[in-house]
Protein backbone atom coordinates (compact mmCIF):
# COMPACT_ATOMS: atom_id res chain seq x y z
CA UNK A 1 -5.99 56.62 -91.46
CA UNK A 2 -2.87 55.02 -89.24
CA UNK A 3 -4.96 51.80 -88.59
CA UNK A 4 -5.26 51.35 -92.99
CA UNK A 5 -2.31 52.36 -93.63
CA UNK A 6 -0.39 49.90 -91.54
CA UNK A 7 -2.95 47.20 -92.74
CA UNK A 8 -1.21 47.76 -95.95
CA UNK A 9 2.39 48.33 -95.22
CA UNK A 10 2.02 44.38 -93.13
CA UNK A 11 0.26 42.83 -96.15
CA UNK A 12 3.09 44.49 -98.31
CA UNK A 13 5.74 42.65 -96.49
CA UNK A 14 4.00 39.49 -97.03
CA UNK A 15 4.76 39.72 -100.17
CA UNK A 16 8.22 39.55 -100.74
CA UNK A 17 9.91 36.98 -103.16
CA UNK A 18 6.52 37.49 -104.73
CA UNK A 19 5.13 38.62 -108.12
CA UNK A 20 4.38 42.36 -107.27
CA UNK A 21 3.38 45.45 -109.82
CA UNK A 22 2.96 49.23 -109.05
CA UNK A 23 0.54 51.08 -111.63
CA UNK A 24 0.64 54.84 -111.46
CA UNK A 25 -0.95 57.66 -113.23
CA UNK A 26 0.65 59.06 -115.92
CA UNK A 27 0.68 62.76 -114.56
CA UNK A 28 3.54 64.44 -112.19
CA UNK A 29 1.57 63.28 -109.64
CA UNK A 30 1.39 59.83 -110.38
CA UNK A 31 5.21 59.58 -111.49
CA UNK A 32 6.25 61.04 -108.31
CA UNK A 33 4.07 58.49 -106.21
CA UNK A 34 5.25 55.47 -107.96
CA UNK A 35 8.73 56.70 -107.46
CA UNK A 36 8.18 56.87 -104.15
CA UNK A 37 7.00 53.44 -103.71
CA UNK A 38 9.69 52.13 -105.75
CA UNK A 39 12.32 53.78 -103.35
CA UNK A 40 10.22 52.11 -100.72
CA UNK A 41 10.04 49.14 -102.09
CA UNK A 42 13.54 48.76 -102.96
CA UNK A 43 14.61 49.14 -99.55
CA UNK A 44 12.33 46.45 -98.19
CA UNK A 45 14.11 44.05 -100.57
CA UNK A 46 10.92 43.50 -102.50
CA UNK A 47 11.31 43.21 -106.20
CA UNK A 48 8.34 44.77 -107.96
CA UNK A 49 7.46 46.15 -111.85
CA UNK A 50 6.37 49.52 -112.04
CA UNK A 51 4.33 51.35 -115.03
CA UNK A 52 2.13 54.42 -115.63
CA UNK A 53 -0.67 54.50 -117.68
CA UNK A 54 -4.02 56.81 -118.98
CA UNK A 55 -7.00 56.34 -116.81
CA UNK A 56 -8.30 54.24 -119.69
CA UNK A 57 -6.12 51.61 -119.76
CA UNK A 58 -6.82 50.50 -115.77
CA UNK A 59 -8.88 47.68 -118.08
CA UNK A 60 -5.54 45.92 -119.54
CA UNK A 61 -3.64 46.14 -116.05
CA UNK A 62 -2.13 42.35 -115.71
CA UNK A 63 -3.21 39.96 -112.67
CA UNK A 64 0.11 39.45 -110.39
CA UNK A 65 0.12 38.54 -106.44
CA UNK A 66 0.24 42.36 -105.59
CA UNK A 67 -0.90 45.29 -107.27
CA UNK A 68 -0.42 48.52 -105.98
CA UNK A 69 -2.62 51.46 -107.79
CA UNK A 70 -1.31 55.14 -106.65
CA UNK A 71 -3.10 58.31 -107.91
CA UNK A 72 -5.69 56.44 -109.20
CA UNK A 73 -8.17 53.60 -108.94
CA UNK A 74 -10.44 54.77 -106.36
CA UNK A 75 -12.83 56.04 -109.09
CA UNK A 76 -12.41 53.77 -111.60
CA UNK A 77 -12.85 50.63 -109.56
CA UNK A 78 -15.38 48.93 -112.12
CA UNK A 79 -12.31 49.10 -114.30
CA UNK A 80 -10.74 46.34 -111.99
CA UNK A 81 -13.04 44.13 -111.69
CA UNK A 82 -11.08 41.61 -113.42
CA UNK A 83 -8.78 40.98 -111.21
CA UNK A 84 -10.79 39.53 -108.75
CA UNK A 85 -7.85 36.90 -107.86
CA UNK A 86 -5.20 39.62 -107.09
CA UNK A 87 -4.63 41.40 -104.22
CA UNK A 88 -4.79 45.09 -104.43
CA UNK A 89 -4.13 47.99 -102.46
CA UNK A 90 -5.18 51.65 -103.86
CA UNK A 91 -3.35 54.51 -102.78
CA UNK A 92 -5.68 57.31 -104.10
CA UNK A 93 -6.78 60.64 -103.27
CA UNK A 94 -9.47 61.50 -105.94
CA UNK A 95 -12.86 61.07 -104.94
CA UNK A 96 -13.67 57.32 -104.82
CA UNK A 97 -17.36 55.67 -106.08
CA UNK A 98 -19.02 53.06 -104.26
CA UNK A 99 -18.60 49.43 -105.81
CA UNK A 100 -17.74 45.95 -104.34
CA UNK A 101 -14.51 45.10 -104.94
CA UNK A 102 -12.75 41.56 -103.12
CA UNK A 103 -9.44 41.25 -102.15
CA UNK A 104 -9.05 45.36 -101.52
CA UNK A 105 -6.88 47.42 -98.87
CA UNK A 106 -8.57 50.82 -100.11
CA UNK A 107 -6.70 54.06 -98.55
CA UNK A 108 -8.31 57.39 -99.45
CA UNK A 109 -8.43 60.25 -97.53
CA UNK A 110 -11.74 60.84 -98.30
CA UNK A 111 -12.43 58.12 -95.68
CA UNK A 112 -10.76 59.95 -93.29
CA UNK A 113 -12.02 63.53 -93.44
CA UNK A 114 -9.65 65.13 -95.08
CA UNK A 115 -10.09 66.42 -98.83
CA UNK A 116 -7.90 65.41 -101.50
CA UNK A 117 -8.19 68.02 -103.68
CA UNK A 118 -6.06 70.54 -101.53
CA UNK A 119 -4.86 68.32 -98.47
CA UNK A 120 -2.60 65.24 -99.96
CA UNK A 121 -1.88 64.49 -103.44
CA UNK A 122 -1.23 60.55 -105.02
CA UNK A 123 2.29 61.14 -104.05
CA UNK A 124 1.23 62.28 -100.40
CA UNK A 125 -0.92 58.98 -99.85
CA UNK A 126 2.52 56.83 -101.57
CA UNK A 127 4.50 58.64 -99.03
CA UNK A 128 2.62 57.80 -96.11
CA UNK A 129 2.44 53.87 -96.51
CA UNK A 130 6.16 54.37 -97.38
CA UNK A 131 6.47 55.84 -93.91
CA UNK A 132 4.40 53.60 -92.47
CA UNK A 133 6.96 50.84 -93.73
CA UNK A 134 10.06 52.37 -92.52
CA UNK A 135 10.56 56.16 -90.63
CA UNK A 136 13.80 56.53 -92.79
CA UNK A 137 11.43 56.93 -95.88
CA UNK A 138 10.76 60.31 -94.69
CA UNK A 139 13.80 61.36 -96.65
CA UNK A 140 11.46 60.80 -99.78
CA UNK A 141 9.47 64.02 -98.32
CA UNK A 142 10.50 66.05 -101.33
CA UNK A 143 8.99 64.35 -104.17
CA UNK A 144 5.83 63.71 -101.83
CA UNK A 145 5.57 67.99 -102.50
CA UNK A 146 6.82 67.98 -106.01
CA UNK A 147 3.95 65.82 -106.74
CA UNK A 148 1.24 68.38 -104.50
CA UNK A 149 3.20 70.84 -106.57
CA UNK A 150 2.18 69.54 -109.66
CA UNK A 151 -1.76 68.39 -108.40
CA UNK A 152 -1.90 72.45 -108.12
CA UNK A 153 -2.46 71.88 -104.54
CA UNK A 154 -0.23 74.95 -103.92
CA UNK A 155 -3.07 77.10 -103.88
CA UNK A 156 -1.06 80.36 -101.51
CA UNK A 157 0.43 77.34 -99.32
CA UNK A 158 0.13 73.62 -98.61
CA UNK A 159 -2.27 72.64 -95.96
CA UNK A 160 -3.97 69.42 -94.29
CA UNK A 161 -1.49 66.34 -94.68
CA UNK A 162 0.40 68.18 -97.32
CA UNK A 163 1.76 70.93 -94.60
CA UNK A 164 2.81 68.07 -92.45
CA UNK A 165 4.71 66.08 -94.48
CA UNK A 166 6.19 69.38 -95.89
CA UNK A 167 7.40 70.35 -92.37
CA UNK A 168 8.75 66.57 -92.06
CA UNK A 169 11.17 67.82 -95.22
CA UNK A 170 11.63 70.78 -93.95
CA UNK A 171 13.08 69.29 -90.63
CA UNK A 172 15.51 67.69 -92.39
CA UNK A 173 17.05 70.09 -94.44
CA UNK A 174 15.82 68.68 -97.91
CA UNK A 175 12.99 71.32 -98.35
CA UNK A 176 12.35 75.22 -97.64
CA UNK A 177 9.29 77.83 -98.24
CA UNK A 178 9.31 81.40 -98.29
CA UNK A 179 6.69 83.70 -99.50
CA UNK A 180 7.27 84.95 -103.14
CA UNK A 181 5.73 85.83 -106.68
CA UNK A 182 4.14 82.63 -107.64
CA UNK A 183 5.74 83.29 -111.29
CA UNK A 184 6.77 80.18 -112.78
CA UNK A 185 10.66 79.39 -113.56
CA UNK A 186 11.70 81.01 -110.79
CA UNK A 187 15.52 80.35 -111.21
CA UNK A 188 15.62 79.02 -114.50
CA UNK A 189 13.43 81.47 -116.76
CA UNK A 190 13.92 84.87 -117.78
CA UNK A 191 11.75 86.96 -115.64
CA UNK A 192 9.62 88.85 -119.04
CA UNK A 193 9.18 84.78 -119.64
CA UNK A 194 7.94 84.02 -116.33
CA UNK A 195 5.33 86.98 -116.39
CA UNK A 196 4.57 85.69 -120.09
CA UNK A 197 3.08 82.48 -119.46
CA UNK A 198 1.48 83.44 -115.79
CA UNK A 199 -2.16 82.83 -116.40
CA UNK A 200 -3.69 82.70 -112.86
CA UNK A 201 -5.19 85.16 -112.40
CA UNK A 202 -5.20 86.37 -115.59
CA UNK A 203 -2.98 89.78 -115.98
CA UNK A 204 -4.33 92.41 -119.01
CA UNK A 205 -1.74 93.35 -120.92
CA UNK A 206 0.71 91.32 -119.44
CA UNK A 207 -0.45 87.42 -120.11
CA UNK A 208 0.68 85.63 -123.37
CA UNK A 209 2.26 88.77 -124.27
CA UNK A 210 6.11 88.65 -124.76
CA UNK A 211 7.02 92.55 -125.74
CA UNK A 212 4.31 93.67 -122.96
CA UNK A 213 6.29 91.76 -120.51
CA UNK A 214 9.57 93.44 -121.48
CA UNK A 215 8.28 96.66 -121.16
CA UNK A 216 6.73 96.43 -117.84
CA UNK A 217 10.17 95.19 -116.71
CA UNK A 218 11.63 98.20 -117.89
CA UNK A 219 9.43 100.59 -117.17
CA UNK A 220 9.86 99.27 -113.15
CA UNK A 221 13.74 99.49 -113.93
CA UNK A 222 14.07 95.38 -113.53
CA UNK A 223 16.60 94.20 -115.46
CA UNK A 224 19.97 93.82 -114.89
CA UNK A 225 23.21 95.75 -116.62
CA UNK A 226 20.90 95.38 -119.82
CA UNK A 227 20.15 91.44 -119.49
CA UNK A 228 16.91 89.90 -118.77
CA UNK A 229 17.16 87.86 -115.08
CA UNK A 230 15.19 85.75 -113.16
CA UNK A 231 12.73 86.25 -110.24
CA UNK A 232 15.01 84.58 -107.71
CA UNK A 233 17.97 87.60 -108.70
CA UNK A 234 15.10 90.30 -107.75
CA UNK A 235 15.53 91.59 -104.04
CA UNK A 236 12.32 92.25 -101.75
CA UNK A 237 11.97 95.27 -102.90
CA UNK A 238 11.70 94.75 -106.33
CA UNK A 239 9.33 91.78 -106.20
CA UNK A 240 7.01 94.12 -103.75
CA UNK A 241 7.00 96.60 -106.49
CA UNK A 242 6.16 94.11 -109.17
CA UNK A 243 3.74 92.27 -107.69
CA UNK A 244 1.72 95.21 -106.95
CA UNK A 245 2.09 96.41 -110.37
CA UNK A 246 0.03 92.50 -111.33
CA UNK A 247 -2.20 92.62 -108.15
CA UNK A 248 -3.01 96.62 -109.77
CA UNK A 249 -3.45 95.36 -113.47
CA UNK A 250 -5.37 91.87 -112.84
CA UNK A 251 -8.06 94.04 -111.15
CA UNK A 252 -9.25 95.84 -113.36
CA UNK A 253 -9.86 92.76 -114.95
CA UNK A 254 -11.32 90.23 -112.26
CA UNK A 255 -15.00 90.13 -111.10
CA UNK A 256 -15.94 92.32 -108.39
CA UNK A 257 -16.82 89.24 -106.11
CA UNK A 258 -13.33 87.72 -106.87
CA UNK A 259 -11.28 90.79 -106.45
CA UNK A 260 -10.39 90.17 -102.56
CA UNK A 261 -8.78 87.04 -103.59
CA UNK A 262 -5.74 88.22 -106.24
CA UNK A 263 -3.04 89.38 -104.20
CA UNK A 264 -3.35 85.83 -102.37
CA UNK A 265 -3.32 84.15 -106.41
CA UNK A 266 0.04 86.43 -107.39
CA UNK A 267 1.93 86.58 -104.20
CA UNK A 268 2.03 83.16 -101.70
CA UNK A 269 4.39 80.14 -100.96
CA UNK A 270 7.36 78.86 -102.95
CA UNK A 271 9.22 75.39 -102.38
CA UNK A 272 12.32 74.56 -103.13
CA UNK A 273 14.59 71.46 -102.52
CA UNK A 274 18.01 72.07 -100.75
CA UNK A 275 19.82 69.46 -102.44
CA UNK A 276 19.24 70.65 -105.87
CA UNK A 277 21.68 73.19 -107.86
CA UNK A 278 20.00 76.24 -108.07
CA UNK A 279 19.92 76.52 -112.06
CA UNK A 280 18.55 73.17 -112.23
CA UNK A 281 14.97 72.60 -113.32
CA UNK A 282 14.88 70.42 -110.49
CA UNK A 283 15.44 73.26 -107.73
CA UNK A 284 11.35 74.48 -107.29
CA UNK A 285 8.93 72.36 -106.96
CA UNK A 286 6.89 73.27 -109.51
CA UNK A 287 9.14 72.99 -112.59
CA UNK A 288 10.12 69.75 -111.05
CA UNK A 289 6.83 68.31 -111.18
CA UNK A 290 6.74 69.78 -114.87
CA UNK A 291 9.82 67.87 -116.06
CA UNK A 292 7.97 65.03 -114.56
CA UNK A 293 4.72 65.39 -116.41
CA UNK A 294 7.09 65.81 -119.67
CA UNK A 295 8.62 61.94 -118.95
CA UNK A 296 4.54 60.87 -118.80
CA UNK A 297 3.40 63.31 -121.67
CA UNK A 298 6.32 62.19 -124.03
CA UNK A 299 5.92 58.48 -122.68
CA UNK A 300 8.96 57.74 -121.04
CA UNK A 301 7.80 57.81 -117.52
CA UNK A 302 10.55 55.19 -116.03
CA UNK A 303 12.76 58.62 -116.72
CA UNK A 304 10.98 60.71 -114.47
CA UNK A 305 10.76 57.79 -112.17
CA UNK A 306 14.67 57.09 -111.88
CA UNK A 307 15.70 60.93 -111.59
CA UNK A 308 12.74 61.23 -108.76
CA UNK A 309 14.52 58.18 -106.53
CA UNK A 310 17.57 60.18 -107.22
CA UNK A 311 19.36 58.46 -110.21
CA UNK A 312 20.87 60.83 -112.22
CA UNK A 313 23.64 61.16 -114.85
CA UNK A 314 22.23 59.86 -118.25
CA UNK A 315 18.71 60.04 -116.79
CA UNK A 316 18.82 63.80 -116.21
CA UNK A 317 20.00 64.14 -119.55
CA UNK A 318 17.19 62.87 -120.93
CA UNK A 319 14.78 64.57 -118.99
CA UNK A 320 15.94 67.63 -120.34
CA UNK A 321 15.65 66.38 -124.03
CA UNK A 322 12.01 65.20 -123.09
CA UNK A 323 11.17 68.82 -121.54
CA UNK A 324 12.67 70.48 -124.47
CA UNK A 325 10.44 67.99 -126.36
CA UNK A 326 7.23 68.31 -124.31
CA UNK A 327 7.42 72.35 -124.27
CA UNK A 328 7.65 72.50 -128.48
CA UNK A 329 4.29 70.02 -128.71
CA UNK A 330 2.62 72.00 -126.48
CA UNK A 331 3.49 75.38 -128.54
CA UNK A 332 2.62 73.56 -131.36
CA UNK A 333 -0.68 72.59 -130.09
CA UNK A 334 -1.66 75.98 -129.12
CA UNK A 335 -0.98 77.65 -132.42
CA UNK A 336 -3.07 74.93 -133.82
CA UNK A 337 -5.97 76.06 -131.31
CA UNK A 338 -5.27 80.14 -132.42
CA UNK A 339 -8.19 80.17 -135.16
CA UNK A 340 -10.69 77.53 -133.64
CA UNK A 341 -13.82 78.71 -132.62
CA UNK A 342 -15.18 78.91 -128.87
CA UNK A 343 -18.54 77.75 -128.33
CA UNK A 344 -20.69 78.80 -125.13
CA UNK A 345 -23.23 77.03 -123.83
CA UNK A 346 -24.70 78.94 -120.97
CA UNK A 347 -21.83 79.08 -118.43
CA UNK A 348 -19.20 76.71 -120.11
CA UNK A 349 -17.26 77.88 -122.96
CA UNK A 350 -16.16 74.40 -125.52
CA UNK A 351 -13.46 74.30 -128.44
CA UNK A 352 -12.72 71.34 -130.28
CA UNK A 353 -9.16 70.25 -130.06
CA UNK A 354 -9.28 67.48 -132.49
CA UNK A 355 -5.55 66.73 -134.11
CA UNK A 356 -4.00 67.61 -130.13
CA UNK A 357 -3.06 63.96 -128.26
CA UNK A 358 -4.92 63.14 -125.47
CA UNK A 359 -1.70 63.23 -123.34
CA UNK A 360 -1.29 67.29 -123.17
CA UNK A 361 -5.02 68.41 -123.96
CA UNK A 362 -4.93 69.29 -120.26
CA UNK A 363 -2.14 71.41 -120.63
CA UNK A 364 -3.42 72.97 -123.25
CA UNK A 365 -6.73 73.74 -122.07
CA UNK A 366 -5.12 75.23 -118.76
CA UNK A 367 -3.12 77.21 -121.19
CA UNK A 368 -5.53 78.80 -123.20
CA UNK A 369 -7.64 80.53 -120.49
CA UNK A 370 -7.53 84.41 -121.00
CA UNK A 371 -6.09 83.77 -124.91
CA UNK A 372 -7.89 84.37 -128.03
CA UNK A 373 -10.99 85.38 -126.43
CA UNK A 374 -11.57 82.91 -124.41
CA UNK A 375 -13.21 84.45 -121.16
CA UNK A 376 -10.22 83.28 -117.79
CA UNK A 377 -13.23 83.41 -115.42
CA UNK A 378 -15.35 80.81 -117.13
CA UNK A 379 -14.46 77.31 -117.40
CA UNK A 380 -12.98 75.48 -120.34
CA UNK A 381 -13.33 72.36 -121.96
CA UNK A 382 -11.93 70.90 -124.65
CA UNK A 383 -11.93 67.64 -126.46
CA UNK A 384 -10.12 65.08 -129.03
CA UNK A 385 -10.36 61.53 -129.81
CA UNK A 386 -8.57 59.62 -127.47
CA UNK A 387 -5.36 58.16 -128.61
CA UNK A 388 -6.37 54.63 -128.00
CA UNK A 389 -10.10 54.55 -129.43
CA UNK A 390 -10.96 57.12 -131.94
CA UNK A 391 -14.42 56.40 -131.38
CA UNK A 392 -14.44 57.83 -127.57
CA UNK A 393 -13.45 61.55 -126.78
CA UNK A 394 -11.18 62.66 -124.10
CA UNK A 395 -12.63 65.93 -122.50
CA UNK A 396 -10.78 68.13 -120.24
CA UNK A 397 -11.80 70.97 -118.09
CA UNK A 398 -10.47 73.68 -116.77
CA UNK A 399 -10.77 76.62 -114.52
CA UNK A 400 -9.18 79.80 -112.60
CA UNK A 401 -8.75 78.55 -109.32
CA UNK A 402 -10.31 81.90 -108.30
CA UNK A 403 -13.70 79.93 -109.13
CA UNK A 404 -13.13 78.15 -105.98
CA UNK A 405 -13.62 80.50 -104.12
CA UNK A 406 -17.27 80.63 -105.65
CA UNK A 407 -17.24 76.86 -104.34
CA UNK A 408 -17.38 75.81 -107.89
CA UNK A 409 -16.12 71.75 -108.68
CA UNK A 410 -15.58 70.41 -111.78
CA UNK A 411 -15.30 67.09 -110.87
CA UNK A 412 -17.78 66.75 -109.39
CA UNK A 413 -20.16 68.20 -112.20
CA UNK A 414 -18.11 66.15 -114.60
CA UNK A 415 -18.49 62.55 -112.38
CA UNK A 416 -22.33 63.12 -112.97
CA UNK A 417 -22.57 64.00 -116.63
CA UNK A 418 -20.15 61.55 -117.37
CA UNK A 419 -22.39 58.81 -115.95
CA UNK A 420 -25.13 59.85 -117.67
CA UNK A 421 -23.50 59.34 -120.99
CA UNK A 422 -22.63 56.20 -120.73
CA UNK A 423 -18.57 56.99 -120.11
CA UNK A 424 -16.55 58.12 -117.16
CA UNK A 425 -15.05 61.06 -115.49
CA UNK A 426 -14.16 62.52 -112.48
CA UNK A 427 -11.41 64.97 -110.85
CA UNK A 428 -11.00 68.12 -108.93
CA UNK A 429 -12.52 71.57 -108.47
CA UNK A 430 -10.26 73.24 -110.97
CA UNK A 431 -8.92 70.61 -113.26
CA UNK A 432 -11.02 67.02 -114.51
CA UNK A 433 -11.55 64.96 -117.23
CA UNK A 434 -13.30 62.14 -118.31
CA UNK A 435 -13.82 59.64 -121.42
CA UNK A 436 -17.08 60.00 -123.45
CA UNK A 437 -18.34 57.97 -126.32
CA UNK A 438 -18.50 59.70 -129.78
CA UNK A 439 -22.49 59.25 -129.84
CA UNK A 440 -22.66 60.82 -126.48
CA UNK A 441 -20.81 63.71 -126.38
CA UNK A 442 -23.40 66.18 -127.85
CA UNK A 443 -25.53 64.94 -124.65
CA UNK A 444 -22.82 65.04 -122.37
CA UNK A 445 -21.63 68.26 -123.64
CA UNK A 446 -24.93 69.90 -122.57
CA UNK A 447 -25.31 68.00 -119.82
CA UNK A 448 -21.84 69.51 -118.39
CA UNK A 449 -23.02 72.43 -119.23
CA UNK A 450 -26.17 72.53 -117.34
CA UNK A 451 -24.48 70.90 -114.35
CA UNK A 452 -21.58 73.58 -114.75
CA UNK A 453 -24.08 76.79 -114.57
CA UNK A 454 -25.81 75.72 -111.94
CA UNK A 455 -22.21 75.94 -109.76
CA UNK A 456 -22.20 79.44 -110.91
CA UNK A 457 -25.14 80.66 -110.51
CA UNK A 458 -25.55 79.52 -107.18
């Protein structure tokens, strides 16, 4: 992977004073890559554009000299076929498809043995042609993780070419991991919260219920001089006694085959960055790559982008206002979904989310697993009309990432269907998506389907 890499950091150089763009997904991932190359960039004295955009609009990406794709491109490379007179480098880490493409420095880990599902995110892949340019870029370490963070590549710890760029951070005093509850909010939400909206593995009693969630905490005698605190004020003690209470509950719950694998789901690997306050949103990793996905979602990703490469003031502000703004859609959107019906089709369970935009179905679908009925061991998907063409659907899917442990992938499944219906898809084990036509997606929908049971049954 050196020999590619370099390949691409020397033609980079060549190409300052030059018209160059970065295109990025529009995910915490893909923010946190092109933020990376930006710092990068800037420090090479190479003026660039950057923007991130939907998977569907790789079409309408503008010829220039350079164009650098990160988090995406290596499966959607029909989508750039016209710009056969630019040079392009891809910085990618979903599964790629075979097509022809001139003028191409393609850098996947795929080619290189290593899988990036788990291994090394979009930001990862950015990180390592920005270290490939300069050594001192290893200082951009931490957002390399925020964006692994926010892949869900944190699956009990980082591993393959994530763990080594994590120890790089770590090294230099910018990052640190200890093992913990792998509640969300860990500094910044109240703990009955955190327990609230943790979803996987699904917890009876305990999951999307606010008043159950009190009165755990209080029944295990954690709260504080009668106020609610968060999981990083608990001492060892305490978290030992509440995470066997969840490993205890979620039990009863999971399938027998599956069982083994909680306590690894609830209890695993936090990261944190040094250099952030420790009420900030920014401290863990995870909400991090959350208030980046809110810049995307709420389409303002040059905000995410400027508070990743460390500009922050007026830019920090308005992340927050775009969190606050991204969190009250999403609650919207999921009282909308409250009534709708679930459909099954053999191992897949289907709702129609028609009316939610195409920037947060994700989210949402993640979200719903183990609510109204909707079985947390089966996978999800949902669809709406995409934002910019009515007349195709975005699907999403989603699953417990217990499932992978029955070596189930939803890409995969979804990459196939998707081609047989005339649109496109692709993704990881747990999480994927793709872009259907209207008149297809009755086919496509079974055609998922089939695809999907035969991962489970076998």
């Amino acid at each position: 992977m050196h020999q590619v890499l370099q390949k691409a950091a020397d033609t980079v150089r060549t190409y300052k004073g030059k018209e160059v763009f970065i295109v990025s997904h529009i995910d915490a991932d893909g923010i946190a890559a092109a933020s990376i190359l930006s710092k990068a960039l800037e420090r090479e004295g190479i003026d660039h554009e950057v923007s991130c955009i939907k998977l569907d609009h790789l079409s309408e990406v503008k010829s220039a000299d350079l164009v650098i794709f990160s988090d995406l491109g290596s499966g959607q490379l029909s989508q750039l076929s016209h710009l056969q007179n630019t040079f392009k480098i891809i910085l990618d880490h979903h599964p790629p498809i075979l097509y022809d493409l001139p003028r191409l420095i393609h850098v996947n880990p795929y080619f290189h043995g290593y899988d990036g599902s788990s291994e090394i995110c979009g930001a990862g892949v950015s990180y390592l042609l920005a270290v490939t340019l300069n050594p001192e870029n290893k200082d951009l370490s931490p957002v390399a993780i925020v964006g692994s963070c926010g892949d869900m590549q944190d699956f009990g710890k980082l591993t393959g070419l994530n763990r080594r760029i994590l120890k790089e951070g770590v090294s230099r005093n910018l990052i640190e991991f200890r093992d913990d509850l792998l509640l969300y909010g860990r500094y910044t939400r109240p703990l009955f919260k955190s327990l609230q909206y943790f979803s996987d593995p699904y917890i009876p009693g305990i999951t999307g219920d606010e008043n159950a969630c009190k009165n755990l905490l209080e029944k295990l005698h954690l709260e504080k001089d009668d106020q609610w605190i968060t999981l990083s004020q608990l001492s060892f003690q305490q978290k030992r006694v509440l995470a066997s209470e969840l490993v205890r509950r979620s039990l009863r719950h999971a399938p027998p085959d599956l069982g083994k694998y909680i306590p690894q789901m609830i209890i695993g690997e936090s990261y944190s960055l040094c250099k952030e306050e420790e009420t900030s949103p920014l401290r863990d990793c995870s909400e991090y790559a959350t208030c980046l996905n809110a810049c995307g979602r709420r389409e303002r990703f040059e905000v995410g982008i400027e508070v990743a490469k460390g500009n922050r003031g007026l830019y920090y502000e308005m992340l927050l206002t775009l969190l606050q703004e991204h969190r009250a859609s999403i609650a919207k959107a999921l009282e909308s979904m409250r009534d709708k019906r679930v459909r099954k089709l053999q191992q897949l369970q289907i709702m129609d989310a028609s009316g939610i935009s195409d920037n947060i179905v994700g989210t949402v679908a993640q979200m719903l697993l183990g609510q109204n009925g909707i079985n947390p061991y089966l996978p999800l998907m949902v669809y709406t009309p995409s934002d910019k063409n009515p007349r195709v659907y975005k699907v999403s899917v989603r699953c417990s990432r217990l499932l992978l442990y029955r070596n189930i992938h939803l890409g995969k499944a979804i990459r196939k269907a998707a081609s047989l219906s005339e649109g496109e898809g692709g993704g990881h084990a747990p999480a994927c998506g793709a872009y259907i036509p209207e008149d297809k997606l009755n086919y496509f929908t079974e055609q998922f389907a089939s695809l999907v049971s035969s991962q489970v049954q076998s």
